[in-house]
N, C-alpha and C. Protein backbone atom coordinates (compact mmCIF):
# COMPACT_ATOMS: atom_id res chain seq x y z
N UNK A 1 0.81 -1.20 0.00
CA UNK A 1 0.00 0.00 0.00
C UNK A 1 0.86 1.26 0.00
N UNK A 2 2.40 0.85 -0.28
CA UNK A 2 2.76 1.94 -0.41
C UNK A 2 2.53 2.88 -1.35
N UNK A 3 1.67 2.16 -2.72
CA UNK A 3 1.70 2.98 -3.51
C UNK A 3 0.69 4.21 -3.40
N UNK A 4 0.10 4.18 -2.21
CA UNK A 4 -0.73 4.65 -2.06
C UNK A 4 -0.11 6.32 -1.32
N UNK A 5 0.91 6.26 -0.68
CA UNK A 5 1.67 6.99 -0.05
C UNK A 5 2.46 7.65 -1.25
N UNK A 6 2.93 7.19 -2.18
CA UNK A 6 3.72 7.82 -3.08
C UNK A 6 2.50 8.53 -4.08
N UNK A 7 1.34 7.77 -4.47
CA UNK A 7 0.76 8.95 -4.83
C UNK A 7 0.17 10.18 -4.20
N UNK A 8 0.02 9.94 -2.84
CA UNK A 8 -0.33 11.10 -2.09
C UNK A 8 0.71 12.10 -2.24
N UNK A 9 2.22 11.96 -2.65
CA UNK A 9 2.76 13.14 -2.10
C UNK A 9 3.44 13.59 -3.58
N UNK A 10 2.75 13.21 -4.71
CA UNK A 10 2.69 13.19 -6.11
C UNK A 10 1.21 14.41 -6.25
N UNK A 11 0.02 14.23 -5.46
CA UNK A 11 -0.98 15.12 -5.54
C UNK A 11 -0.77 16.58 -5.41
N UNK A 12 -0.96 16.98 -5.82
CA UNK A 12 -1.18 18.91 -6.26
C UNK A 12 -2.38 19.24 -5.59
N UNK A 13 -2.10 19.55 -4.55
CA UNK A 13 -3.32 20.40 -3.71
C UNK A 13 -3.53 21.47 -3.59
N UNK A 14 -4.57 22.38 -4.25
CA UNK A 14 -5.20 23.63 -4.36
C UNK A 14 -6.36 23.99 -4.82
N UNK A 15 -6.75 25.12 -4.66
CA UNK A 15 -7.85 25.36 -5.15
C UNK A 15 -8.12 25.86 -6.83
N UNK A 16 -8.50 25.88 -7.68
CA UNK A 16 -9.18 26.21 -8.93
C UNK A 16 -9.24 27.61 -9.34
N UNK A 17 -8.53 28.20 -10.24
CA UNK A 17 -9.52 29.32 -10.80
C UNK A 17 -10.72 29.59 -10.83
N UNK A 18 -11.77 28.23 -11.06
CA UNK A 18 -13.15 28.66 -11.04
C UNK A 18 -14.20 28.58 -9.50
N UNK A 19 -13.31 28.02 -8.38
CA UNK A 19 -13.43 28.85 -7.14
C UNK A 19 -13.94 27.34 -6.38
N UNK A 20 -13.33 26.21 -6.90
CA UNK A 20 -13.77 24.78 -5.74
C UNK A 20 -13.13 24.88 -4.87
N UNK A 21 -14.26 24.30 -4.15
CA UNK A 21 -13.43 25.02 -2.92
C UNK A 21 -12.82 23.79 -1.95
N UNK A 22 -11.68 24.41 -1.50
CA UNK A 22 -10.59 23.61 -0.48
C UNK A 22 -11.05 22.06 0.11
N UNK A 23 -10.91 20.64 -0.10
CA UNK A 23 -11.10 19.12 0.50
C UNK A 23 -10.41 19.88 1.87
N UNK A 24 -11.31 19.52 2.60
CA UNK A 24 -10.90 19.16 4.36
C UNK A 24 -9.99 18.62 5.04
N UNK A 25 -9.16 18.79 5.58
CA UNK A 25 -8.25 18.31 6.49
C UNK A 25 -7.25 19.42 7.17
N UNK A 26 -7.09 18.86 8.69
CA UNK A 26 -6.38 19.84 9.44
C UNK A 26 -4.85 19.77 9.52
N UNK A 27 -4.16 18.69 8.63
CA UNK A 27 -2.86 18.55 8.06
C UNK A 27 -2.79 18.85 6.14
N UNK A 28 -1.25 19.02 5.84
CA UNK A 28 -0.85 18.92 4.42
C UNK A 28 -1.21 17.26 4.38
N UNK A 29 -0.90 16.60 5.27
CA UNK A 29 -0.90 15.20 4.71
C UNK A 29 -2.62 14.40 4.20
N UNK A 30 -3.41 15.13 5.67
CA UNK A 30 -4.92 15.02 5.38
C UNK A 30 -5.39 15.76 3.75
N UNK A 31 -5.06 16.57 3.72
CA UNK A 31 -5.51 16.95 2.17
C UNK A 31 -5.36 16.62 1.27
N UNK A 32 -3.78 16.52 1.36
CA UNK A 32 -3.58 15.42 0.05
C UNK A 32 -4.22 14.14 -0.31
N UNK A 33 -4.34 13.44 1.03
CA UNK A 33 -4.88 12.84 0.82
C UNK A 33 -6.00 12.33 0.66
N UNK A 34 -7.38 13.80 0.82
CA UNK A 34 -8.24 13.83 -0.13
C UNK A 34 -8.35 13.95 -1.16
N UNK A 35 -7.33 14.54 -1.24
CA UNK A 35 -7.28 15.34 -2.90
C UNK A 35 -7.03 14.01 -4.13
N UNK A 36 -6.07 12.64 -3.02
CA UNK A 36 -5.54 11.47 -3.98
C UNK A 36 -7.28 10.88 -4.39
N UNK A 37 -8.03 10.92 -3.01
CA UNK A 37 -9.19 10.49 -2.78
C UNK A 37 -10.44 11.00 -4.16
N UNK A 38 -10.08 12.41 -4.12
CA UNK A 38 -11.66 13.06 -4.99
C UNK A 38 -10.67 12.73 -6.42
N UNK A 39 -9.62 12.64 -6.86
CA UNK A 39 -9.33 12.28 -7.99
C UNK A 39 -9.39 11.48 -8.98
N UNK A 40 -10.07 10.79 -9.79
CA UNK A 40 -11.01 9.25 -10.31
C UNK A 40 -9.53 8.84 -10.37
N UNK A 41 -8.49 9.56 -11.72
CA UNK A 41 -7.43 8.64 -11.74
C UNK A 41 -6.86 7.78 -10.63
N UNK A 42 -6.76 8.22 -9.16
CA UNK A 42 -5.84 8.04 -8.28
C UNK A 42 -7.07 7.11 -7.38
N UNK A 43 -8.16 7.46 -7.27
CA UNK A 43 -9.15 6.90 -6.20
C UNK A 43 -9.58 5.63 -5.77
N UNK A 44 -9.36 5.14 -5.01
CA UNK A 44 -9.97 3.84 -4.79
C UNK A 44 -11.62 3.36 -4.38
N UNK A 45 -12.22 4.67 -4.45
CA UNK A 45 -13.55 4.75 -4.16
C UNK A 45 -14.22 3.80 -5.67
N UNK A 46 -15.35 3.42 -5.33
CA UNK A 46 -16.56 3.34 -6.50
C UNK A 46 -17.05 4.71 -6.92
N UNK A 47 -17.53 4.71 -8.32
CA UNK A 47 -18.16 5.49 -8.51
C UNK A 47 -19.13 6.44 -7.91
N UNK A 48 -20.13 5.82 -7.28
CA UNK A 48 -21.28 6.11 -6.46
C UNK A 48 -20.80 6.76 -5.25
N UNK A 49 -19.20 6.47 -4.56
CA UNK A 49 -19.08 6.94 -3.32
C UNK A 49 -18.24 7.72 -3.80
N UNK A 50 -17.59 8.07 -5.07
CA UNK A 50 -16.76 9.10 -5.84
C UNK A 50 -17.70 10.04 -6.04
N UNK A 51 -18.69 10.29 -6.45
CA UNK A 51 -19.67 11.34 -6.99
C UNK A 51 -19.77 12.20 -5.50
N UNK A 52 -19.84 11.28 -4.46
CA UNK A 52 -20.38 12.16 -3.36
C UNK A 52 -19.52 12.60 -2.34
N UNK A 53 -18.44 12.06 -2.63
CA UNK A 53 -16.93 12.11 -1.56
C UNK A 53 -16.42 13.54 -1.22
N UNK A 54 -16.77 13.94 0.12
CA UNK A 54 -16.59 15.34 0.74
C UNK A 54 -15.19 15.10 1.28
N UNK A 55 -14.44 14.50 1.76
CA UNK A 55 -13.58 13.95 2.22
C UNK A 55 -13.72 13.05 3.28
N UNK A 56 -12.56 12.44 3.61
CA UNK A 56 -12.13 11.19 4.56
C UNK A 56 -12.49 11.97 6.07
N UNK A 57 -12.53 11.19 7.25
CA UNK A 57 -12.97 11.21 8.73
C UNK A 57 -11.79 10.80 9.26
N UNK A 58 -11.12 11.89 10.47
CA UNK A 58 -10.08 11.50 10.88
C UNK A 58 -9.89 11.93 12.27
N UNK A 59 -9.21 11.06 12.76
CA UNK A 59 -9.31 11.52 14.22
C UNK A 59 -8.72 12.32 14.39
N UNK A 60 -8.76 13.51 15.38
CA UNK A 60 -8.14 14.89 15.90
C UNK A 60 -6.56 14.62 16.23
N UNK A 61 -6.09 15.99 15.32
CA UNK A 61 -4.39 15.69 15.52
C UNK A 61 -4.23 15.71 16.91
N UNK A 62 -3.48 14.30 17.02
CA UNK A 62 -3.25 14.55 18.80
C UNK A 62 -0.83 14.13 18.65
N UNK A 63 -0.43 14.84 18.99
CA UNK A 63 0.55 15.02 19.33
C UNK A 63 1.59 13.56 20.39
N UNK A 64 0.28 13.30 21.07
CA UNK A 64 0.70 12.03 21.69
C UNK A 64 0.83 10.63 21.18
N UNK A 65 0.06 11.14 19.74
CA UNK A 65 0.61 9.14 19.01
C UNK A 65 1.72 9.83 18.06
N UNK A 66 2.59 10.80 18.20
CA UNK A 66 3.74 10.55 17.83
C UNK A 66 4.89 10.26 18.34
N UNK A 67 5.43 9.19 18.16
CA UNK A 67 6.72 8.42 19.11
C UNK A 67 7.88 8.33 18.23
N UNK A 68 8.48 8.25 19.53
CA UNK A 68 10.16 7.44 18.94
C UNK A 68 9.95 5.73 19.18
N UNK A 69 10.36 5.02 17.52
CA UNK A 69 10.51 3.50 18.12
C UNK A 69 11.97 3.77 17.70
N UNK A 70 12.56 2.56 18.89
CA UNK A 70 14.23 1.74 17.97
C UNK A 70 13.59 0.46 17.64
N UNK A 71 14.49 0.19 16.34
CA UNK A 71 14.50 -0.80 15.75
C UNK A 71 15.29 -1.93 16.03
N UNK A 72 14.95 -3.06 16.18
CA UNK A 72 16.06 -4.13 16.36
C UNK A 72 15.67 -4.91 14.74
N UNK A 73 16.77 -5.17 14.20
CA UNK A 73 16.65 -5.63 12.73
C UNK A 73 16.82 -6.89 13.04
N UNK A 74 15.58 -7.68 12.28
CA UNK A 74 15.88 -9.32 12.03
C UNK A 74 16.70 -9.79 11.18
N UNK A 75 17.88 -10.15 11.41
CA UNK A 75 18.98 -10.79 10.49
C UNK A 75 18.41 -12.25 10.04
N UNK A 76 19.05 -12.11 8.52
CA UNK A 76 18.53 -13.61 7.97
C UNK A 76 16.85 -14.05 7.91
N UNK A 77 16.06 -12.68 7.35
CA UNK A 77 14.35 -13.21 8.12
C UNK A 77 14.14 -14.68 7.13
N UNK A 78 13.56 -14.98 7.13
CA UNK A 78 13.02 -15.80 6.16
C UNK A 78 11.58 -14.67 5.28
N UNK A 79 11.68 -15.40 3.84
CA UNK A 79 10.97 -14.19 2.85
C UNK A 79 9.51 -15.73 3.15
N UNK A 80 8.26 -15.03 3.49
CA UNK A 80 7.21 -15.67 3.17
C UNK A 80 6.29 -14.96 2.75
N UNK A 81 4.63 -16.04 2.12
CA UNK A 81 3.91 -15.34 1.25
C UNK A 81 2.93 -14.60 2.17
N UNK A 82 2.70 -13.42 2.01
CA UNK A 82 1.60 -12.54 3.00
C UNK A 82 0.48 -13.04 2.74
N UNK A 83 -0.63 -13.64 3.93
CA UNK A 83 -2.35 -13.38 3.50
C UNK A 83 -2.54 -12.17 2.82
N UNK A 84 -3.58 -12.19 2.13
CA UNK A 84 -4.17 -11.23 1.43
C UNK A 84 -6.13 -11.55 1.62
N UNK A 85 -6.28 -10.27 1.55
CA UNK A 85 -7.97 -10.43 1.64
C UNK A 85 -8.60 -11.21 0.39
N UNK A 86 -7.51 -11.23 -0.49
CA UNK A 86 -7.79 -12.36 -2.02
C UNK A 86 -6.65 -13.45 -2.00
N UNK A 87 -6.71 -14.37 -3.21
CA UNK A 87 -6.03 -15.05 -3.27
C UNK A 87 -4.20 -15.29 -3.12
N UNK A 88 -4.29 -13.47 -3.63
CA UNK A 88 -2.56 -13.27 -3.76
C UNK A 88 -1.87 -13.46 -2.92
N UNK A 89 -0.74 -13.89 -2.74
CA UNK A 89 0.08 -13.82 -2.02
C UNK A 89 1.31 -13.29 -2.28
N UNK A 90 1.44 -12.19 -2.06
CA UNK A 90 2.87 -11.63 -2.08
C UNK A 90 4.09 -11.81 -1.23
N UNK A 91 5.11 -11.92 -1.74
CA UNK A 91 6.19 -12.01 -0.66
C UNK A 91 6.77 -11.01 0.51
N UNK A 92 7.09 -11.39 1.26
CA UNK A 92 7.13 -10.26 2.45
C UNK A 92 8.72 -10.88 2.99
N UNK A 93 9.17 -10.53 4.13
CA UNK A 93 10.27 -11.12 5.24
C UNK A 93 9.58 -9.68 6.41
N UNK A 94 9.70 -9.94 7.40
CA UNK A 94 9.98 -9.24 8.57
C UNK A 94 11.30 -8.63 8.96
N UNK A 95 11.11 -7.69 8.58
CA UNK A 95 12.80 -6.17 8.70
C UNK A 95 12.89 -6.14 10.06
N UNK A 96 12.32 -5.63 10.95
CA UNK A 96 12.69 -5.49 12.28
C UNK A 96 11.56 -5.12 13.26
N UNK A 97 11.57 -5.06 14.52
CA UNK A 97 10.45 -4.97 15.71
C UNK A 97 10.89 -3.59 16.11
N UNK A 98 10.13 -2.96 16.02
CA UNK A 98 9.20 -1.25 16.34
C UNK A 98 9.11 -1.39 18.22
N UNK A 99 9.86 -1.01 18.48
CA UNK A 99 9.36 -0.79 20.33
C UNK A 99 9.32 0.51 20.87
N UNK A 100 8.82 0.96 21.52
CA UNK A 100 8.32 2.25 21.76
C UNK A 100 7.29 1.93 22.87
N UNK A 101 7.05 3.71 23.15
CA UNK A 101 6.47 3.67 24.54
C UNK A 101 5.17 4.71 24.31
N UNK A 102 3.61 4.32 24.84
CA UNK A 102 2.97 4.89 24.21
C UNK A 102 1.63 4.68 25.70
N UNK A 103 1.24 6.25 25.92
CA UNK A 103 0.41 6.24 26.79
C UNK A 103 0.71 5.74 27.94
N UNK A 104 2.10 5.45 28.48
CA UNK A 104 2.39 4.99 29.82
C UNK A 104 2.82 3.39 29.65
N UNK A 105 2.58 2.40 28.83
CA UNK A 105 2.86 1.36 28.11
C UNK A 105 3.85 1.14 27.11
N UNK A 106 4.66 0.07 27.29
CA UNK A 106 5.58 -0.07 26.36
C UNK A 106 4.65 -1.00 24.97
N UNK A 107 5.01 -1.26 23.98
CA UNK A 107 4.85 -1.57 22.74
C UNK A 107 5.61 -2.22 21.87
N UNK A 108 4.93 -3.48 21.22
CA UNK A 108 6.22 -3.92 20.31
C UNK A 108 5.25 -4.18 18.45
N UNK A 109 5.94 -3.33 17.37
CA UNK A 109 5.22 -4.17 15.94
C UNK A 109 6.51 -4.21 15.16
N UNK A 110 5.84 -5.15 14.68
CA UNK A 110 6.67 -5.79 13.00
C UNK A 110 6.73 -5.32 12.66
N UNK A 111 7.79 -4.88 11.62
CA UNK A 111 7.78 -3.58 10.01
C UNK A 111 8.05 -5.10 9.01
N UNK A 112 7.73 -5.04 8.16
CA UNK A 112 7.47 -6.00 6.89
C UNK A 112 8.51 -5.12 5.74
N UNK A 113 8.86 -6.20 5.01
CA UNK A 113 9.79 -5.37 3.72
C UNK A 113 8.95 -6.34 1.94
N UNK A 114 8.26 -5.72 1.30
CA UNK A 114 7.91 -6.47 0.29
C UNK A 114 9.05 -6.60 -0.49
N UNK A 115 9.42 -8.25 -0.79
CA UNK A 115 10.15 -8.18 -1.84
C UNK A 115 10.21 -7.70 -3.43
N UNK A 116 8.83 -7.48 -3.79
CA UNK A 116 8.82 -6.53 -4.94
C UNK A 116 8.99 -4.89 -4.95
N UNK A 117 9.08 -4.65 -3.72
CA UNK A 117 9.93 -3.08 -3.85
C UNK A 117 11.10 -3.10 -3.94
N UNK A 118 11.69 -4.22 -3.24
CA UNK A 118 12.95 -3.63 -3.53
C UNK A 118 13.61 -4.15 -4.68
N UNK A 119 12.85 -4.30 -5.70
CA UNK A 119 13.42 -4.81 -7.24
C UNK A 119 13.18 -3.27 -7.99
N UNK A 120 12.29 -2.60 -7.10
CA UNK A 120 12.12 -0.97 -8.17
C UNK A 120 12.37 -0.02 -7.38
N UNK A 121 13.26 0.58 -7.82
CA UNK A 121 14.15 1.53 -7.78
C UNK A 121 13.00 2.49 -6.68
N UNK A 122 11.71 2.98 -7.07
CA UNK A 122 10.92 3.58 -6.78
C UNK A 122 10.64 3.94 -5.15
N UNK A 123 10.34 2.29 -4.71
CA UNK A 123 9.93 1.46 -3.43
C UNK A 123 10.93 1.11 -2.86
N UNK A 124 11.93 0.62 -3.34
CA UNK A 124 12.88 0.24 -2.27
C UNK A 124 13.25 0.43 -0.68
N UNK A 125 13.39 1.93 -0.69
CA UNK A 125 13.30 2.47 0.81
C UNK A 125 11.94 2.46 1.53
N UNK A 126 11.10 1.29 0.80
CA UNK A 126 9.89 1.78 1.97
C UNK A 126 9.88 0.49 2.88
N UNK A 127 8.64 0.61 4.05
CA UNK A 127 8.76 -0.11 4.73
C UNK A 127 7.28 -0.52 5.01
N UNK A 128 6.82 -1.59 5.37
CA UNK A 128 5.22 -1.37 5.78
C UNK A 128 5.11 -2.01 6.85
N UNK A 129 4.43 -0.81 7.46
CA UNK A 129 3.56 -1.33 8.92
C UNK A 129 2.36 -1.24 9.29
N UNK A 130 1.46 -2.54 9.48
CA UNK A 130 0.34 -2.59 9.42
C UNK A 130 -0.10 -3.00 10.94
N UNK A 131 -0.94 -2.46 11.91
CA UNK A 131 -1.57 -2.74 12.67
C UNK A 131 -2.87 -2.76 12.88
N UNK A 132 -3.45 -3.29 13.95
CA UNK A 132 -5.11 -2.88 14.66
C UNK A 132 -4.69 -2.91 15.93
N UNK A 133 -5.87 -2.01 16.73
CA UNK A 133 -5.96 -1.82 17.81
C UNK A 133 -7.26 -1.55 18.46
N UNK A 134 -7.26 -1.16 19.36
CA UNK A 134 -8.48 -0.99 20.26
C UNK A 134 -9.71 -0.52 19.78
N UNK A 135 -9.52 -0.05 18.65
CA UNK A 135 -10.66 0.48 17.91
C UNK A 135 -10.91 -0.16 16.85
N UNK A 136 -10.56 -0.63 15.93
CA UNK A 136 -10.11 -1.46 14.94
C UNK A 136 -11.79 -2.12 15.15
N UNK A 137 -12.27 -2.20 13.88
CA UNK A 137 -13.98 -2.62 13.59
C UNK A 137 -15.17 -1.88 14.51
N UNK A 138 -14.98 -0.55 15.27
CA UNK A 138 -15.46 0.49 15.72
C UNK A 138 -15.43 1.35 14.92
N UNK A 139 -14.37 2.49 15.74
CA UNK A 139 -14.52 3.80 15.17
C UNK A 139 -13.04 3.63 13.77
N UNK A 140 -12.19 2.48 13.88
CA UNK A 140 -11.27 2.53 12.67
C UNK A 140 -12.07 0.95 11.81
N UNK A 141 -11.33 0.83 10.63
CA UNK A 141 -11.64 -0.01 9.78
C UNK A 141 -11.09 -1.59 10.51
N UNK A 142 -11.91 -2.30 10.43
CA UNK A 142 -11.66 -3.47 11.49
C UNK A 142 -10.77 -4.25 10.83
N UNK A 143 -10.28 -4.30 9.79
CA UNK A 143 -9.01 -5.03 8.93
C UNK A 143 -7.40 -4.34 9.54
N UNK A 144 -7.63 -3.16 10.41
CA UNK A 144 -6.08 -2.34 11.04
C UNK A 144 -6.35 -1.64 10.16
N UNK A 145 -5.06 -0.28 10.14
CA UNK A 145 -4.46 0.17 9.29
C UNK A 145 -3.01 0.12 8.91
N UNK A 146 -2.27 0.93 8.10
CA UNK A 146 -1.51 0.82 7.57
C UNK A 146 -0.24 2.17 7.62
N UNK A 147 0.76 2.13 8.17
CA UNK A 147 1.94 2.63 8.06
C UNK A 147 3.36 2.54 7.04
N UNK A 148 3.09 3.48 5.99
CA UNK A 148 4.34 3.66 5.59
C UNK A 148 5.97 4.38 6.24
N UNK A 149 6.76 3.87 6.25
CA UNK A 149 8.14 4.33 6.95
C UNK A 149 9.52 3.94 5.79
N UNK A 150 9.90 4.72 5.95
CA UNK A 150 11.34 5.18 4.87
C UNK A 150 11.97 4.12 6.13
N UNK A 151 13.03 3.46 5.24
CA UNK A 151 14.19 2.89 5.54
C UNK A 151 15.77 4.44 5.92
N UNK A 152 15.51 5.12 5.27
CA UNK A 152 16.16 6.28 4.77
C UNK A 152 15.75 6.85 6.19
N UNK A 153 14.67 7.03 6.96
CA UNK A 153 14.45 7.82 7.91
C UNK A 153 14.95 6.83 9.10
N UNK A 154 15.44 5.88 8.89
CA UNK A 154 16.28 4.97 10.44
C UNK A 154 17.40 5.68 10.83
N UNK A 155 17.49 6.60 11.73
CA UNK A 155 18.48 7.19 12.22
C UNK A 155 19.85 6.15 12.34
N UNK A 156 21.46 6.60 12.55
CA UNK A 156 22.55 6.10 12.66
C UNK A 156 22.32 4.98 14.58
N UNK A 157 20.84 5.97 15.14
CA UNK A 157 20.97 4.80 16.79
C UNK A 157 19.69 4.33 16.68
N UNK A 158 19.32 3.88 15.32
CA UNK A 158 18.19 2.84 14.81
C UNK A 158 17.09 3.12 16.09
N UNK A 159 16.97 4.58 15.50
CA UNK A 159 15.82 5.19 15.68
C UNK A 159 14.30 5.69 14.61
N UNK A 160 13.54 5.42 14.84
CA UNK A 160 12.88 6.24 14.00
C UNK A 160 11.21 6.81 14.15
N UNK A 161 10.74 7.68 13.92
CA UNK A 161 9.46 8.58 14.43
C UNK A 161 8.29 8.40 13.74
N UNK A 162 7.34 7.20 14.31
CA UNK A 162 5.86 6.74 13.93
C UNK A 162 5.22 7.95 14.62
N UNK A 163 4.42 8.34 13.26
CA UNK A 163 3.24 9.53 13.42
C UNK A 163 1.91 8.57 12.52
N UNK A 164 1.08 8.47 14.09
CA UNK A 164 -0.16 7.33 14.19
C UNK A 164 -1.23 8.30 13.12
N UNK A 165 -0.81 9.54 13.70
CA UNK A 165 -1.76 10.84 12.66
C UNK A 165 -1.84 10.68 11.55
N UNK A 166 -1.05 9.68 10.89
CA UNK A 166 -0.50 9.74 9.26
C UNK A 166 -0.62 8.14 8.80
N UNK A 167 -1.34 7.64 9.39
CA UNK A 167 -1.94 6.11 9.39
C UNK A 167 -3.15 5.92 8.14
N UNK A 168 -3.38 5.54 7.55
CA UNK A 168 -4.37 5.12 6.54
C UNK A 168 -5.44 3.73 6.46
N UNK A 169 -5.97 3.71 5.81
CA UNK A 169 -6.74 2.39 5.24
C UNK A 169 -6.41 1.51 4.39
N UNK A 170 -6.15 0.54 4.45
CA UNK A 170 -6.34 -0.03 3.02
C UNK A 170 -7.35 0.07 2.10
N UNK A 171 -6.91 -0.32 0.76
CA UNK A 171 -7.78 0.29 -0.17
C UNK A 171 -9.40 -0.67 -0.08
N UNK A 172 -8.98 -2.00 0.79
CA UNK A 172 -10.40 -2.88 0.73
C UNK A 172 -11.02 -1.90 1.73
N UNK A 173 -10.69 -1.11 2.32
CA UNK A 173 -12.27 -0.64 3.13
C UNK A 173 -13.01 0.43 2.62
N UNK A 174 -12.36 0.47 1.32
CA UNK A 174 -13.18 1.32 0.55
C UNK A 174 -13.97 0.69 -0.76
N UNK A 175 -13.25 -0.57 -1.22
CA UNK A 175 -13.63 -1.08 -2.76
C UNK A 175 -13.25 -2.87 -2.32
N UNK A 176 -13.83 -3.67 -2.61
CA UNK A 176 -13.71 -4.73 -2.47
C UNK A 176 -12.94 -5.30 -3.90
N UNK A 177 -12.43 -4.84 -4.81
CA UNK A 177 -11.94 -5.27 -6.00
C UNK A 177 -10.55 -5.25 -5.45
N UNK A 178 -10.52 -4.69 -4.50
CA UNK A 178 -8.59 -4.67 -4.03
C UNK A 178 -8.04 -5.74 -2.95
N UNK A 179 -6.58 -6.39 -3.51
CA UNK A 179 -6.50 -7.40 -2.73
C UNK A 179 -5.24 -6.66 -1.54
N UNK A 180 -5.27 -6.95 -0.28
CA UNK A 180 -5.19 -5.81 0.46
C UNK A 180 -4.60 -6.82 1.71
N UNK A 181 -3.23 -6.97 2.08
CA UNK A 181 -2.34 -7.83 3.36
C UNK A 181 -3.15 -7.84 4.45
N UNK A 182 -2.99 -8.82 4.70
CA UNK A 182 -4.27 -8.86 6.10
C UNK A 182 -3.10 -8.60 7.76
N UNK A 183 -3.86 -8.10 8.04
CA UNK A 183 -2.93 -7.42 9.76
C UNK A 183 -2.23 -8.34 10.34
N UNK A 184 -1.07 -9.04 10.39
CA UNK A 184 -0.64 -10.16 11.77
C UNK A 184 -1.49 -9.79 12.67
N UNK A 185 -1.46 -11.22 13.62
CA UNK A 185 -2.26 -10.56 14.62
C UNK A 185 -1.16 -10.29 15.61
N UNK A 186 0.58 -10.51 15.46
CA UNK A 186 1.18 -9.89 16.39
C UNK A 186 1.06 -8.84 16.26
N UNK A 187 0.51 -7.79 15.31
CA UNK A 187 0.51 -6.19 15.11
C UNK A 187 -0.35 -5.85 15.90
N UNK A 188 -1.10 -6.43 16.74
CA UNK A 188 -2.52 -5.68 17.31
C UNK A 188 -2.13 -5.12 18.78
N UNK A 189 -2.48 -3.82 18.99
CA UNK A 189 -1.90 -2.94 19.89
C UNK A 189 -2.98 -2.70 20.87
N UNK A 190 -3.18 -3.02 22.19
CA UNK A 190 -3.98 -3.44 22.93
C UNK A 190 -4.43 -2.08 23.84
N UNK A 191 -3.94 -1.01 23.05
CA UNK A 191 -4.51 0.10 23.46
C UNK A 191 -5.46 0.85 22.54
N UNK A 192 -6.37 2.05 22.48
CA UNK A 192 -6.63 2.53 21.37
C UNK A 192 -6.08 3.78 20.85
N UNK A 193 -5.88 3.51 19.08
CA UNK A 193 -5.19 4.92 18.99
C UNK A 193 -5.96 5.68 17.70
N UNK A 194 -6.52 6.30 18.55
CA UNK A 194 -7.36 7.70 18.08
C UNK A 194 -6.45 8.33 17.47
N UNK A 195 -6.12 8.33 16.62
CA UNK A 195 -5.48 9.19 15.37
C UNK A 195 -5.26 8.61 14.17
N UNK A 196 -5.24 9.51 13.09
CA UNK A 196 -5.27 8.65 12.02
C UNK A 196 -6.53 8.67 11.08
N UNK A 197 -6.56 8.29 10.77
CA UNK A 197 -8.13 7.99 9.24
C UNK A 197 -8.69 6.46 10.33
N UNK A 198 -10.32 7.39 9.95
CA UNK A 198 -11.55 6.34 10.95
C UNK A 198 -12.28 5.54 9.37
N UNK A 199 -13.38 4.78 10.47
CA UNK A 199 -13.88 4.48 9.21
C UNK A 199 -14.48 4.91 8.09
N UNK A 200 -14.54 4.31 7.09
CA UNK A 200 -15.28 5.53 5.64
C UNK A 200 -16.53 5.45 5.78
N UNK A 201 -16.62 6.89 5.91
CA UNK A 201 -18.57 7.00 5.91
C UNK A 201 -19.14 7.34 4.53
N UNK A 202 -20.10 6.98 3.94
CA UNK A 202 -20.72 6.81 2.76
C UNK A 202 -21.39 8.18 2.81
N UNK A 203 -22.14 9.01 1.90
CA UNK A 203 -22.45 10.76 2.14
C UNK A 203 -23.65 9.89 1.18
């Protein structure tokens, strides 16, 4: 789903000469990523929920789901095939465990490395991290969501800064034609984290 991240920051966000007015969000990152949203080329919506799409629902920037994790890297992972909400199976290995401290609680997730990024030049430096948590089939999409992270942003003391604010959906909780990694269930974070993109409401 990274590709989903690289077209967000590929989107041109502004307003029109003929005076449409501004998609919603209280970040650059929220807009854009309406903007990837109201765009047919880029959208993962249906038609029917494209015609009416005011923008995405997101929980209030809160400052506290942004952390420092260190990374401990899995040497030698073994490469296996990811579930998928369809048949596919793509290849994955497990890069390293995310630990961090969050709400008074320590924390541990997987970061995943697809082996087809790093054959394109494009993807290579990305990383994916997919969780659920306490909200997860409530107020977020009950499949988790999804974290992109640069390899490039691992500091030299294999550090690096998850912003929960900047969390997404997969594209199945919007269109069922998409085949979409299903959450480990070691990813599931036994707290809730209110930030981020909630579930999609239909207008």
């Amino acid at each position: 789903m990274k590709k989903l991240f690289f077209l967000v920051l590929l989107t041109i966000f502004s307003c029109n000469s003929q005076g449409k007015r501004a998609l919603i969000g209280e970040t650059e990152y929220q807009q854009k990523l309406n903007a990837s949203f109201k765009d047919a080329s880029t959208s993962p919506l249906k038609p029917a929920d494209l015609k009416n799409f005011r923008g995405l629902d997101f929980f209030p920037i809160d400052s506290t789901f942004i952390v420092i994790a260190t990374l401990t890297k899995i040497e030698n992972a073994v490469i296996f095939k990811m579930p998928t909400t369809t048949d596919r199976t793509p290849l994955y290995k497990e890069f390293g465990i995310l630990n961090f401290s969050l709400k008074g609680e320590n924390h541990a997730l997987t970061v995943y490395q697809s082996q087809d990024d790093t054959k394109d030049e494009r993807y290579k430096n990305y990383l994916f991290l997919p969780f659920t948590d306490q909200t997860s089939g409530n107020e977020s999409y009950g499949g988790g969501r999804y974290m992109d992270i640069m390899i490039t942003d691992i500091s030299n003391k294999n550090t690096i800064t998850l912003n929960f604010n900047n969390t997404y959906n997969p594209y199945c909780a919007y269109n069922d034609k998409y085949s979409c990694p299903l959450t480990p269930r070691k990813n599931h974070l036994t707290i809730e984290i209110k930030a981020g993109v909630k579930n999609f409401k239909k207008y």
